[in-house]
Protein backbone atom coordinates (compact mmCIF):
# COMPACT_ATOMS: atom_id res chain seq x y z
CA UNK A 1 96.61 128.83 98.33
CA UNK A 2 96.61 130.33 101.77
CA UNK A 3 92.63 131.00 101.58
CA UNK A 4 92.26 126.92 101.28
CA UNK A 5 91.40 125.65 104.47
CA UNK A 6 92.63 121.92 103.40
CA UNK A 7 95.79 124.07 102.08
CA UNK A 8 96.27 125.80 105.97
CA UNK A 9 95.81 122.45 107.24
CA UNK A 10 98.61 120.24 105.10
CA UNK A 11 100.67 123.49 106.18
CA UNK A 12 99.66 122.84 109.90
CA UNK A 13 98.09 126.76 110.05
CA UNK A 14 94.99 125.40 111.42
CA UNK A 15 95.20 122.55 113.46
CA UNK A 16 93.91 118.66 112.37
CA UNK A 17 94.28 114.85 114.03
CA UNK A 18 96.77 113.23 111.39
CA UNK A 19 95.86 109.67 110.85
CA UNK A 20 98.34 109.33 107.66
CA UNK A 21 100.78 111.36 106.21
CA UNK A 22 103.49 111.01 102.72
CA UNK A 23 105.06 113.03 100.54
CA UNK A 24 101.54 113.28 97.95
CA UNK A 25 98.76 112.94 100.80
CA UNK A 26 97.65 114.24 104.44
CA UNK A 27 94.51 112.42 106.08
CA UNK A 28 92.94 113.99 108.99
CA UNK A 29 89.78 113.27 110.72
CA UNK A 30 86.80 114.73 109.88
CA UNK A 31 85.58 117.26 112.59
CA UNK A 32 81.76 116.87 111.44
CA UNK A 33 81.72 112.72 111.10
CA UNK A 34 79.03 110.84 109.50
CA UNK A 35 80.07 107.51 110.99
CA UNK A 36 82.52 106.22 113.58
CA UNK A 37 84.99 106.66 110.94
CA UNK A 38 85.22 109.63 108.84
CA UNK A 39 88.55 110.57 107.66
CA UNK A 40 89.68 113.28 105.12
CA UNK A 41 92.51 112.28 102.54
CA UNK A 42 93.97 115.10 100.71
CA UNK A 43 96.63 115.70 97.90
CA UNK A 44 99.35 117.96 99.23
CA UNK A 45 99.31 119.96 95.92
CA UNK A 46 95.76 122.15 95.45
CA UNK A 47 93.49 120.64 92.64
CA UNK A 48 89.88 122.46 93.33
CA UNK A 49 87.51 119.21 92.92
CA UNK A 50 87.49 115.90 90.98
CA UNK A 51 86.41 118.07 87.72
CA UNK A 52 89.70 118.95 87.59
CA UNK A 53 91.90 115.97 87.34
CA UNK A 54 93.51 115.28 84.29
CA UNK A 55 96.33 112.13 82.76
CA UNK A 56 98.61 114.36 84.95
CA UNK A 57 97.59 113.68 88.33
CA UNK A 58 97.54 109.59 88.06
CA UNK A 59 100.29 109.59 90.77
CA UNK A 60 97.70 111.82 93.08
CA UNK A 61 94.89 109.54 92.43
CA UNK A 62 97.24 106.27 93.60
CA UNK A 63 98.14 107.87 96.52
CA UNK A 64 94.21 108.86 97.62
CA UNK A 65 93.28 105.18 96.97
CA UNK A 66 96.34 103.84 98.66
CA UNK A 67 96.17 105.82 101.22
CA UNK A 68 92.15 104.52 102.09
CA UNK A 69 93.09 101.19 101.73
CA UNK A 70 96.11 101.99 104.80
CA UNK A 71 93.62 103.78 106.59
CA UNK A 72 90.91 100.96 106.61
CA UNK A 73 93.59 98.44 107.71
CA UNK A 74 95.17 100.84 110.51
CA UNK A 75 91.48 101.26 111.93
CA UNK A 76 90.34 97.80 111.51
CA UNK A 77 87.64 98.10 108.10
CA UNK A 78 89.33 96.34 105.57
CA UNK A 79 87.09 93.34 106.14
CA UNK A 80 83.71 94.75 107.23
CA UNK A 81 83.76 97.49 104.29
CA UNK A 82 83.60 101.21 104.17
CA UNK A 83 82.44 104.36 101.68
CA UNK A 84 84.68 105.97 99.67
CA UNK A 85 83.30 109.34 98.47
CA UNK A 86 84.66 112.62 96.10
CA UNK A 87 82.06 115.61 95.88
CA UNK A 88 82.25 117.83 93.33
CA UNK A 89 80.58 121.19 93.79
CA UNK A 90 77.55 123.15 95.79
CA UNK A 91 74.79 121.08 94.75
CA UNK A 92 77.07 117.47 96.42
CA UNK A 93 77.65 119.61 99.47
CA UNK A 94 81.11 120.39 98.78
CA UNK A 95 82.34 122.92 101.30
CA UNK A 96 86.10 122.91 100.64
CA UNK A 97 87.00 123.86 97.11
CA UNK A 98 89.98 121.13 97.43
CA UNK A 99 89.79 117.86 96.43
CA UNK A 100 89.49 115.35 99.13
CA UNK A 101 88.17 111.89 99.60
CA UNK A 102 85.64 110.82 102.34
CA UNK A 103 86.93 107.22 103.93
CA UNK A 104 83.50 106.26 105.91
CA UNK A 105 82.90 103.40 107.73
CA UNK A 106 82.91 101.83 111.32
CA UNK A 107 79.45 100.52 111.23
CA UNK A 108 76.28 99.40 108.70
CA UNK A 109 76.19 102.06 106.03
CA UNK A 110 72.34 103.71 104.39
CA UNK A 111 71.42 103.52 100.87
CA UNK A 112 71.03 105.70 99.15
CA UNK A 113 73.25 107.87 101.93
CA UNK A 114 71.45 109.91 104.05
């Protein structure tokens, strides 16, 4: 979907800062982060939000989760902990209809998130 932005990044149209890449998922840094790590993981294929998931996309949902626990290991919070988020439409502040997962961490974390 060339109107996608998370679609014109995976196809390197607009630029990102890779911090893992396979075959099923690109992670990027986030430009807006929350915390001193903030990293985007998104499935190659477009699926518009979590909503949409279905039996057929169990390979997808590996790869997100695998790829945040490679993530937290390359940048050193496996041990200390990080936030793993999915939004799903306006009202969660979703502003890319493409399903992506927030890896957070770096630092001590607010409840309930602020």
């Amino acid at each position: 979907m060339k109107e996608c932005l998370f679609c014109r990044i995976i196809d390197k149209d607009v630029p990102s800062v890779e911090v893992f890449s396979n075959e099923t998922v690109y992670a990027f840094e986030d430009i807006e982060p929350v915390a001193p790590i903030h990293v985007l993981i998104v499935p190659r294929i477009h699926i518009e939000n979590a909503s949409q998931l279905a039996r057929e996309h169990n390979e997808i949902l590996f790869e997100l989760f695998n790829a945040a626990q490679k993530i937290a290991d390359i940048r050193g919070i496996s041990s200390s902990g990080y936030r793993l988020i999915f939004n799903v439409g306006k009202d969660a502040l979703n502003s890319v209809p493409h399903l992506h997962m927030h890896i957070i961490g770096g630092r001590q974390l607010e409840w309930p998130p602020g």
